[in-house]
Protein backbone atom coordinates (compact mmCIF):
# COMPACT_ATOMS: atom_id res chain seq x y z
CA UNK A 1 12.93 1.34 -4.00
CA UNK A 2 14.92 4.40 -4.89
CA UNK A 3 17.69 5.76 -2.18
CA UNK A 4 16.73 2.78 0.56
CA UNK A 5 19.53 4.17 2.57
CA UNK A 6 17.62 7.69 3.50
CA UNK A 7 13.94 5.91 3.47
CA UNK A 8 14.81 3.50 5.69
CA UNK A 9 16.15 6.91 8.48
CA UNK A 10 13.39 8.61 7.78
CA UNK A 11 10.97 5.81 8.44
CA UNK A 12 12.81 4.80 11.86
CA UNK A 13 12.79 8.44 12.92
CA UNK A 14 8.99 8.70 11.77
CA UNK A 15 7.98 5.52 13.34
CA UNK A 16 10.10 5.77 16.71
CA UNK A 17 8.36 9.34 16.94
CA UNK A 18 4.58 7.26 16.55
CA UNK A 19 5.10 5.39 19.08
CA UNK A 20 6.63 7.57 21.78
CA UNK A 21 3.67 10.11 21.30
CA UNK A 22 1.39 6.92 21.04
CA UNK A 23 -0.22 8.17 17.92
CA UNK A 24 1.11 4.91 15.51
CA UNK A 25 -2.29 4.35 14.45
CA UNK A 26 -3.04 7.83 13.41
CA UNK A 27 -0.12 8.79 11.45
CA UNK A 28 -0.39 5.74 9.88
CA UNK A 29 -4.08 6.42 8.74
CA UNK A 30 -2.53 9.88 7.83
CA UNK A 31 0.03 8.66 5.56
CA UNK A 32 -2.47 6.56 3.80
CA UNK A 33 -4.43 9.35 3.59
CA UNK A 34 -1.48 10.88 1.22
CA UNK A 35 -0.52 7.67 -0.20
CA UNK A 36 -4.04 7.81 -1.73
CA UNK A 37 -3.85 10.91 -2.96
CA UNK A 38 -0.05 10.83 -4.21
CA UNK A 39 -1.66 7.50 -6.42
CA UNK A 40 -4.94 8.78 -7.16
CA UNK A 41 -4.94 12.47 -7.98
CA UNK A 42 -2.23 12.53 -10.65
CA UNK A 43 -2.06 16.23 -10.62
CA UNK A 44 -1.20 16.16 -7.26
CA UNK A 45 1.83 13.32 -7.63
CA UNK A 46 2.98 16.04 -10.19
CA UNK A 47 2.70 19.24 -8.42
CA UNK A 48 4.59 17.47 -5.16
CA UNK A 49 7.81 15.93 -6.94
CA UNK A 50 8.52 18.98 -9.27
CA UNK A 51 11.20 20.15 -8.41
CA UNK A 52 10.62 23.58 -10.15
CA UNK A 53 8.10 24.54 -7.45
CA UNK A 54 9.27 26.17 -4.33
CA UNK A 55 8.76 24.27 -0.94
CA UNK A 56 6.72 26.97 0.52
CA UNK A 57 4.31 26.43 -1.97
CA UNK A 58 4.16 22.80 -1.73
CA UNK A 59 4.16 23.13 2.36
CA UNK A 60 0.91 25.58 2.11
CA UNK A 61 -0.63 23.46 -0.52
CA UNK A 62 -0.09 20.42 2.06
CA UNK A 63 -1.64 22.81 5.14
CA UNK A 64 -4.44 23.86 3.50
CA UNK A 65 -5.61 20.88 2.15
CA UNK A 66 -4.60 18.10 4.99
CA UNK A 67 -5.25 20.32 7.66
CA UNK A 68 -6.64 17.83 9.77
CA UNK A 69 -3.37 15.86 9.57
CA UNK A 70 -1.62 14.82 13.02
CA UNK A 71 1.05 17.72 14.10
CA UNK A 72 3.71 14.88 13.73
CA UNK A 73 3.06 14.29 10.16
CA UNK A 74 2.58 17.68 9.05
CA UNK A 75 6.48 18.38 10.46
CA UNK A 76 7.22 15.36 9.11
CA UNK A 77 6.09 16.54 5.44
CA UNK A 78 7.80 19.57 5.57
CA UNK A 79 10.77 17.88 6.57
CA UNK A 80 11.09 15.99 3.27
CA UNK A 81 10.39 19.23 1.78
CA UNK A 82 12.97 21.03 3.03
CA UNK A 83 15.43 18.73 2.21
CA UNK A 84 14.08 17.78 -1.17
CA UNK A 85 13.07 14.70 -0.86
CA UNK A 86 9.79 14.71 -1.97
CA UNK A 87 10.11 11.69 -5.00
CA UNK A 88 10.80 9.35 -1.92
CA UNK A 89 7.30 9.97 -0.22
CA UNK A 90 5.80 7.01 -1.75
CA UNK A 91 8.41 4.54 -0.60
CA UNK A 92 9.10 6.23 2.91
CA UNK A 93 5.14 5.84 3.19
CA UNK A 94 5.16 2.16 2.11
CA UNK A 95 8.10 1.48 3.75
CA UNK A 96 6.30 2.88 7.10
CA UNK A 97 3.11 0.94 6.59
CA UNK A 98 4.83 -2.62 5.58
CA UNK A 99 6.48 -1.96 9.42
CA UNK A 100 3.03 -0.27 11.26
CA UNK A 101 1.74 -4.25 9.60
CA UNK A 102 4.29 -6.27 11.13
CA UNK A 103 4.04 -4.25 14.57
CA UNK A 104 0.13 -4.71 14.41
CA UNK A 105 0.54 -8.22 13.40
CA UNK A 106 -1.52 -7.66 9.83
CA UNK A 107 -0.67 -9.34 6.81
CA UNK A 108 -1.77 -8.37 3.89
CA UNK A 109 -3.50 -10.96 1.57
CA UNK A 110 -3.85 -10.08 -2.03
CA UNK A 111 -6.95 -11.69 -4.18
CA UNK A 112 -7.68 -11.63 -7.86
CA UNK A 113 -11.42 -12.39 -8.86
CA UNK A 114 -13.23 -12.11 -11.76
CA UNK A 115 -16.42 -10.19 -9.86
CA UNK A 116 -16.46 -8.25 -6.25
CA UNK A 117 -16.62 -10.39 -3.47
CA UNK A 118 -19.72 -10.32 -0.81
CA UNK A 119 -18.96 -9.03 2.59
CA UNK A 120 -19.53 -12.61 3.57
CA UNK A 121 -16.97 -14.09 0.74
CA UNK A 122 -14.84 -11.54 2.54
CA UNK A 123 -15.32 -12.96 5.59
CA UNK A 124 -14.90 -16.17 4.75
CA UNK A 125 -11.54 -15.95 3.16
CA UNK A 126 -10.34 -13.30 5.72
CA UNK A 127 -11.42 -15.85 8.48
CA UNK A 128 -9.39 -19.04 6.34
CA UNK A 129 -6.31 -17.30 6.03
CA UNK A 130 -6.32 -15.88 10.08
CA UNK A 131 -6.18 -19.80 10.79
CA UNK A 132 -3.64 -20.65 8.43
CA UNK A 133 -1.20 -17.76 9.27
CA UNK A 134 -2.69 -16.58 12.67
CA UNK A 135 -2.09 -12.87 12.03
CA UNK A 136 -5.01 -10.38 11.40
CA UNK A 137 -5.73 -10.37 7.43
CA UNK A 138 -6.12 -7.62 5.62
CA UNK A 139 -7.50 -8.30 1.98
CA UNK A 140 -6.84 -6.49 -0.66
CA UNK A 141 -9.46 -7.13 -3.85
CA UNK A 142 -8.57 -6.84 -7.55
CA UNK A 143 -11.30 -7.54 -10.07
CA UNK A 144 -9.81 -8.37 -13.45
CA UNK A 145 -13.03 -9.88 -15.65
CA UNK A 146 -9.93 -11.88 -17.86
CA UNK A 147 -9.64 -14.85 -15.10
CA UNK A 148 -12.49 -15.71 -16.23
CA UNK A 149 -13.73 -18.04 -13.08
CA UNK A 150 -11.64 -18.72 -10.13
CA UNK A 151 -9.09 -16.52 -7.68
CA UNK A 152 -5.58 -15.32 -7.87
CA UNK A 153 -4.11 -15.41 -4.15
CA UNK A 154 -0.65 -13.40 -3.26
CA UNK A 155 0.66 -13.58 0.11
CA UNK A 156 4.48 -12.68 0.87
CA UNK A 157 5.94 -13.60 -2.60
CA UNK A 158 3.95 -16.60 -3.16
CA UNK A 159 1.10 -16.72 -6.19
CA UNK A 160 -1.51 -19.21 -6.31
CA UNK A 161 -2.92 -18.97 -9.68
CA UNK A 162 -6.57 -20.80 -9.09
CA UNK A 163 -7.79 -18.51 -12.27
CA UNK A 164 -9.94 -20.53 -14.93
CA UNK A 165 -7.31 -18.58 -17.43
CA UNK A 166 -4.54 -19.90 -16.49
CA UNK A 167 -6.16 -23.35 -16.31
CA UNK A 168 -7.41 -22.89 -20.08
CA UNK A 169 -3.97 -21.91 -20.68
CA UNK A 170 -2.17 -24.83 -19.48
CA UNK A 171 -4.74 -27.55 -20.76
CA UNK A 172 -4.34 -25.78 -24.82
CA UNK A 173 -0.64 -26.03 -24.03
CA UNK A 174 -0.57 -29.52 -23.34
CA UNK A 175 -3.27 -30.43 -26.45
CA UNK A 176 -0.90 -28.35 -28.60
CA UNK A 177 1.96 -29.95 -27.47
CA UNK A 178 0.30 -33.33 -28.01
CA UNK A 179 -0.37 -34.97 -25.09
């Protein structure tokens, strides 16, 4: 995470300001709203970090198209504007969700499968983990057809690699190896 030292301010200030207006929720629906479109829309990413454009521009880009963004995070923008900051967005915002988790109690649980889950699959691992680490779960689905069979679980910094691939792997390793 680039320049920690200014993300972490600007996240306290940002977050501190959520809750006294009691609006945490809904600045931190509108920073995933940007968070999606600073990842998705390529063009976008671009446009906001270079540094050859003038703020103005990128401020009235940012109120015409997220016009229906809270007051707070539309000040908030053109704050990092202003004081060119605008290649830290992504980590302030990540930064600021990773806290709006561990205020709400969320954890967020991060699966590997080699097809897209049912809503009941969902359900079912969403309600498994809630027991195990009694916080609300909120899972986050990767298909990746190369597992093969099986699921890839990441929670914190812990990987359990149930993947058929990785089994396959391991059992040629120890036939190669002789034993």
């Amino acid at each position: 995470m680039k320049n920690l030292h200014f993300t972490n301010k600007y996240v306290k200030a940002l977050f501190a300001l959520s809750i006294e207006k009691n609006k945490l929720d809904a600045i931190a629906n509108n920073l995933k709203t940007i968070l999606n479109c600073l990842k998705e829309a390529k063009n976008f990413s671009d446009f906001f970090i270079n540094p050859l454009i003038p703020s103005y521009q990128k401020i009235k880009v940012f109120k015409s198209e997220f016009f229906s963004l809270e007051e707070e995070v539309l000040d908030f923008l053109m704050l990092i504007i202003k004081n060119k900051n605008e290649k830290i967005l992504k980590d302030i915002i990540l930064l600021f969700l990773e806290k709006f988790y561990l205020e709400k109690n969320i954890l967020k649980v991060y699966i590997t499968v080699p097809f897209s889950l049912t809503e009941e699959q969902k359900v079912q691992l969403k309600g498994i983990f809630e027991k195990k680490f009694g916080k609300t779960i909120m899972l986050v689905e990767k298909v990746d057809e190369k597992i093969l069979g099986g699921i890839i679980i990441r929670v914190y910094d812990k990987v359990f690699d149930g993947s058929l691939r990785s089994k396959l792997e391991y059992f040629s390793k120890k036939l190669s190896e002789g034993g």
